[in-house]
N, C-alpha and C. Protein backbone atom coordinates (compact mmCIF):
# COMPACT_ATOMS: atom_id res chain seq x y z
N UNK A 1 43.31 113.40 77.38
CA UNK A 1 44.14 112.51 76.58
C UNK A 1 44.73 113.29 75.40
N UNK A 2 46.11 112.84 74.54
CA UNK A 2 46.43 113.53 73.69
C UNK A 2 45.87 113.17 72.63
N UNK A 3 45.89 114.08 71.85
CA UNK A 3 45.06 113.98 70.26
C UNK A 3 46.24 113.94 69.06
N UNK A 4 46.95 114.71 69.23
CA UNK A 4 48.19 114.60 68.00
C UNK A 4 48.97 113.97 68.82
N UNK A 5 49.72 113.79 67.29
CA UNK A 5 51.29 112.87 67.45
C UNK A 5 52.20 113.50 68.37
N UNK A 6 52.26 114.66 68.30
CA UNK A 6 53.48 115.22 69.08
C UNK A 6 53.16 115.52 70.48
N UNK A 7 52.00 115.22 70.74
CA UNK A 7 51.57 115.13 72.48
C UNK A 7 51.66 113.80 72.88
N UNK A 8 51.25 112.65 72.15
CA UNK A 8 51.32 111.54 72.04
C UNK A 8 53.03 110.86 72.33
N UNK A 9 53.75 111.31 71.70
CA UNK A 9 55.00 111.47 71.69
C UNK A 9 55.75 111.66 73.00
N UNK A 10 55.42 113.34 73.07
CA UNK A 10 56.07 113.74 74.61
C UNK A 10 55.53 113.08 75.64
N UNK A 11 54.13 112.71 75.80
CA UNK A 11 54.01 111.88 76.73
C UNK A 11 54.84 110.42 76.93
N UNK A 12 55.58 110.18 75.47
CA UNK A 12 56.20 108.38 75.83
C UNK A 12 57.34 108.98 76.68
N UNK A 13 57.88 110.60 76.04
CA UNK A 13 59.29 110.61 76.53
C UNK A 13 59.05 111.28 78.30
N UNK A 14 58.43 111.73 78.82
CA UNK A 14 58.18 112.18 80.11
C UNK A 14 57.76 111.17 80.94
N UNK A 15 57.72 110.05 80.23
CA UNK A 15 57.58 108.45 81.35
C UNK A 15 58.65 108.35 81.54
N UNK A 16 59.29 108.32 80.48
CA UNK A 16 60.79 107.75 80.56
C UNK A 16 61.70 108.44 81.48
N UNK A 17 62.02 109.71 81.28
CA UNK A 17 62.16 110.60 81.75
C UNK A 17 62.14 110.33 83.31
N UNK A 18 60.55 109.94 83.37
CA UNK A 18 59.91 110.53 84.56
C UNK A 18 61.00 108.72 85.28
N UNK A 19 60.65 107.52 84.81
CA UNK A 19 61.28 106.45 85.23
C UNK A 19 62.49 106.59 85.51
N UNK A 20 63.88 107.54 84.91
CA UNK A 20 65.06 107.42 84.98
C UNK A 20 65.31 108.38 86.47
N UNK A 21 64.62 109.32 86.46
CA UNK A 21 64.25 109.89 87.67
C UNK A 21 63.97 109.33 88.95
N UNK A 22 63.13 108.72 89.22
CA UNK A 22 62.78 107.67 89.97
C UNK A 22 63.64 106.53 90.38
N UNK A 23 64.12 106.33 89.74
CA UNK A 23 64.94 105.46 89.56
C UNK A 23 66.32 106.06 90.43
N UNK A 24 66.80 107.41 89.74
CA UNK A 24 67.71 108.15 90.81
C UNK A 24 67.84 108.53 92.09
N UNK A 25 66.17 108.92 92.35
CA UNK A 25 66.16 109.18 93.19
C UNK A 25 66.33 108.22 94.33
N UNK A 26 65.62 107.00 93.75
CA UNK A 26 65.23 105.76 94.75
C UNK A 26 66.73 105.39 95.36
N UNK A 27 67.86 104.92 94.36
CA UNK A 27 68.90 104.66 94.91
C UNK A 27 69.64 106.04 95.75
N UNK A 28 69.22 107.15 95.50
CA UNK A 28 70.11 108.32 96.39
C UNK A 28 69.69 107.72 97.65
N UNK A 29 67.89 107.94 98.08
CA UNK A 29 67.58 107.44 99.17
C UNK A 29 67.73 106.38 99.90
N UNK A 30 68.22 105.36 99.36
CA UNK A 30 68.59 103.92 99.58
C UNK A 30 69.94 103.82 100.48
N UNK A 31 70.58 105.10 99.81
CA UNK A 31 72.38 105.12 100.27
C UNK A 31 71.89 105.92 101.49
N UNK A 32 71.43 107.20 101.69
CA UNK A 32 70.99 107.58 102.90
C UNK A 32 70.27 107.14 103.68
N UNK A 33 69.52 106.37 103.55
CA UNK A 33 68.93 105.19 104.72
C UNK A 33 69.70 104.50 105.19
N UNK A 34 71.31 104.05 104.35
CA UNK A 34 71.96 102.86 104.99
C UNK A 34 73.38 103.85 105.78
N UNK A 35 73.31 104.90 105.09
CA UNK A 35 74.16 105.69 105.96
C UNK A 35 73.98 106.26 107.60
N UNK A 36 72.28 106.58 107.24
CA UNK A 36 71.54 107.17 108.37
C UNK A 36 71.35 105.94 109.61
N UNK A 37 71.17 104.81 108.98
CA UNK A 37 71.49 103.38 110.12
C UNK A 37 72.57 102.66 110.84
N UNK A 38 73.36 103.25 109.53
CA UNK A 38 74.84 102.72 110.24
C UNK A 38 75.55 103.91 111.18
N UNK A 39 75.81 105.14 110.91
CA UNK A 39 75.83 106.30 111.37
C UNK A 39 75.71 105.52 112.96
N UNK A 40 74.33 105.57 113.19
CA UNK A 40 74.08 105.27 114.83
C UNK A 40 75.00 103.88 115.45
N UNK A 41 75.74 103.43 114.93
CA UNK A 41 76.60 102.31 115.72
C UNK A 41 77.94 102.39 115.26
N UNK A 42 78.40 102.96 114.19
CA UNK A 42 79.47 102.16 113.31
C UNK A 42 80.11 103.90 112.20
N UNK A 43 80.62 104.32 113.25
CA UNK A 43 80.69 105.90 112.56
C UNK A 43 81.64 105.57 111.19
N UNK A 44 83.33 105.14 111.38
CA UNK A 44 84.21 104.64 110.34
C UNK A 44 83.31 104.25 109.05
N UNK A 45 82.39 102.93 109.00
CA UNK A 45 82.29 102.40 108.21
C UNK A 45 80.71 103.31 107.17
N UNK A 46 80.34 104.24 107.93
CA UNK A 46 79.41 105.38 107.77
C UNK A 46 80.47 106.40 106.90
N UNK A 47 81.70 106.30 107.45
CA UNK A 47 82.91 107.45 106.64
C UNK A 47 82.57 106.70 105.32
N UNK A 48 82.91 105.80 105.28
CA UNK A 48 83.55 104.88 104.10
C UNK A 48 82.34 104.50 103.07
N UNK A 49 81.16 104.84 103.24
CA UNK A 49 79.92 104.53 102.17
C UNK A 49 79.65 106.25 102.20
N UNK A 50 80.41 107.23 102.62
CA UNK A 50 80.22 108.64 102.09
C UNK A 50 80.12 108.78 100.68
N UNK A 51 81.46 108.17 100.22
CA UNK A 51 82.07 108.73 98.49
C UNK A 51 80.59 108.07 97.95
N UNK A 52 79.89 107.11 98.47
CA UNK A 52 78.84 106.68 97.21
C UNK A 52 77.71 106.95 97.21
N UNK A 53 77.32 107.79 98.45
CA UNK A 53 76.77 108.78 98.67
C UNK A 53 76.88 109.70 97.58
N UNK A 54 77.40 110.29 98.41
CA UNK A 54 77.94 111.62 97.22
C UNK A 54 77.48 111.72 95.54
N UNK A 55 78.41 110.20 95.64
CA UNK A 55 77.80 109.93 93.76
C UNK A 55 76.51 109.82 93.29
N UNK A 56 75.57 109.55 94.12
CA UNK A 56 74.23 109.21 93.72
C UNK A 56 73.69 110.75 93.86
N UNK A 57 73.80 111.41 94.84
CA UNK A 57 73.17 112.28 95.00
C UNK A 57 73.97 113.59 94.06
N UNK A 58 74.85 113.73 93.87
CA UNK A 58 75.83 114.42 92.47
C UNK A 58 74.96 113.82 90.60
N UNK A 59 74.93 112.51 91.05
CA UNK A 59 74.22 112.34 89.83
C UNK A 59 73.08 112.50 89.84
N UNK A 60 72.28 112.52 90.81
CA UNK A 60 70.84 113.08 90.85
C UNK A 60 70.85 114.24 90.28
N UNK A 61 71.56 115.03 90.86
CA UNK A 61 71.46 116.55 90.51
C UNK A 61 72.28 116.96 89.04
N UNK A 62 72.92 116.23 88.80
CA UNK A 62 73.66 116.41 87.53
C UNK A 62 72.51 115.90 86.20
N UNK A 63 71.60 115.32 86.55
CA UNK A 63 70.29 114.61 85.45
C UNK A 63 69.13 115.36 85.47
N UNK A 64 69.04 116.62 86.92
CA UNK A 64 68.05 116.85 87.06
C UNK A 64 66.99 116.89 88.08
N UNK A 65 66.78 115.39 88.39
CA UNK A 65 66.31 114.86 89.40
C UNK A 65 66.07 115.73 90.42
N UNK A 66 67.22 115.89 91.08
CA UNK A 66 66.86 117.43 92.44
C UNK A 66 67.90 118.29 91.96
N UNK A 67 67.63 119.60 92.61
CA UNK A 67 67.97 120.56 92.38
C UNK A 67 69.72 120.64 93.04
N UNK A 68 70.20 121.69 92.48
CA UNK A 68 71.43 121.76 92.75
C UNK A 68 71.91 122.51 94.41
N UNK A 69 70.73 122.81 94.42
CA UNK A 69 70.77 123.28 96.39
C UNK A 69 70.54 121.89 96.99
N UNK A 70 69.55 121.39 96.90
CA UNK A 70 68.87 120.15 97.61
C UNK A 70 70.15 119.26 97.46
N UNK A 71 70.61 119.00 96.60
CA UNK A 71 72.06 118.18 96.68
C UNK A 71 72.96 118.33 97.89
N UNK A 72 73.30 120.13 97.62
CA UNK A 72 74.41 120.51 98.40
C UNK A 72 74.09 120.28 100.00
N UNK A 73 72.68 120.87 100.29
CA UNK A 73 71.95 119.91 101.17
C UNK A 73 72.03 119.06 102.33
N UNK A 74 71.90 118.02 101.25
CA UNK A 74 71.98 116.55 101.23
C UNK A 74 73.37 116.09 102.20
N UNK A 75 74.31 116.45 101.17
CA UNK A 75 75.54 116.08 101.34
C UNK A 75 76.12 116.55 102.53
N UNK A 76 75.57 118.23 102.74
CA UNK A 76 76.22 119.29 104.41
C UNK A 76 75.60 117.83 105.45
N UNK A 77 74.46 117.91 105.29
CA UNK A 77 73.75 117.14 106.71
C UNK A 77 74.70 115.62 106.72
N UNK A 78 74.90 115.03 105.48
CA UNK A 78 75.31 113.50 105.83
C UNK A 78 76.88 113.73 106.38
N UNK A 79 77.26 114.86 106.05
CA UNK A 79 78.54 114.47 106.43
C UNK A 79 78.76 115.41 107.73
N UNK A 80 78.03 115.87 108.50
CA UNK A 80 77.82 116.22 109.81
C UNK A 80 76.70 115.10 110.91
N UNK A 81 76.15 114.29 110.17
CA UNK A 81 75.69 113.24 110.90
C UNK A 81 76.80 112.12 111.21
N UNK A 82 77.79 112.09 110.19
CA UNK A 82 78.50 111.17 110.00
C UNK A 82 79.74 111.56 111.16
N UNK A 83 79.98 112.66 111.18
CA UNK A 83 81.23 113.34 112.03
C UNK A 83 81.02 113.55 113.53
């Protein structure tokens, strides 16, 4: 457990942190689950939820969240599943 203030502290901000994270990540994965489902019946409308793709997983990596490879990634595979 922390003993001073300033451990006390960083621990409020690395929840937070750690929540806004989580939080990113959850919706990146959310868009690739619905991409990765539709993909198998409905290729067009799999085109067309790309761009918001993209954005989640761009802002993931733009906050932190994942890394700036794991993004690029991300994005090669969805848009070769998608094609």
């Amino acid at each position: 457990m922390p003993i001073t203030q300033s451990a006390k502290k960083a621990i409020r901000g690395s929840l937070r942190k750690k929540a806004f994270n989580d939080r990113r990540k959850r919706t990146m994965k959310e868009v690739i689950k619905k991409i990765d489902k539709i993909s198998k019946t409905d290729k067009s409308g799999a085109q067309k939820m790309l761009s918001e793709a993209y954005k989640a997983i761009d802002k993931a990596a733009q906050k932190g969240a994942i890394k700036k490879n794991t993004a690029a990634r991300k994005k090669s595979r969805l848009t070769r599943l998608v094609k």
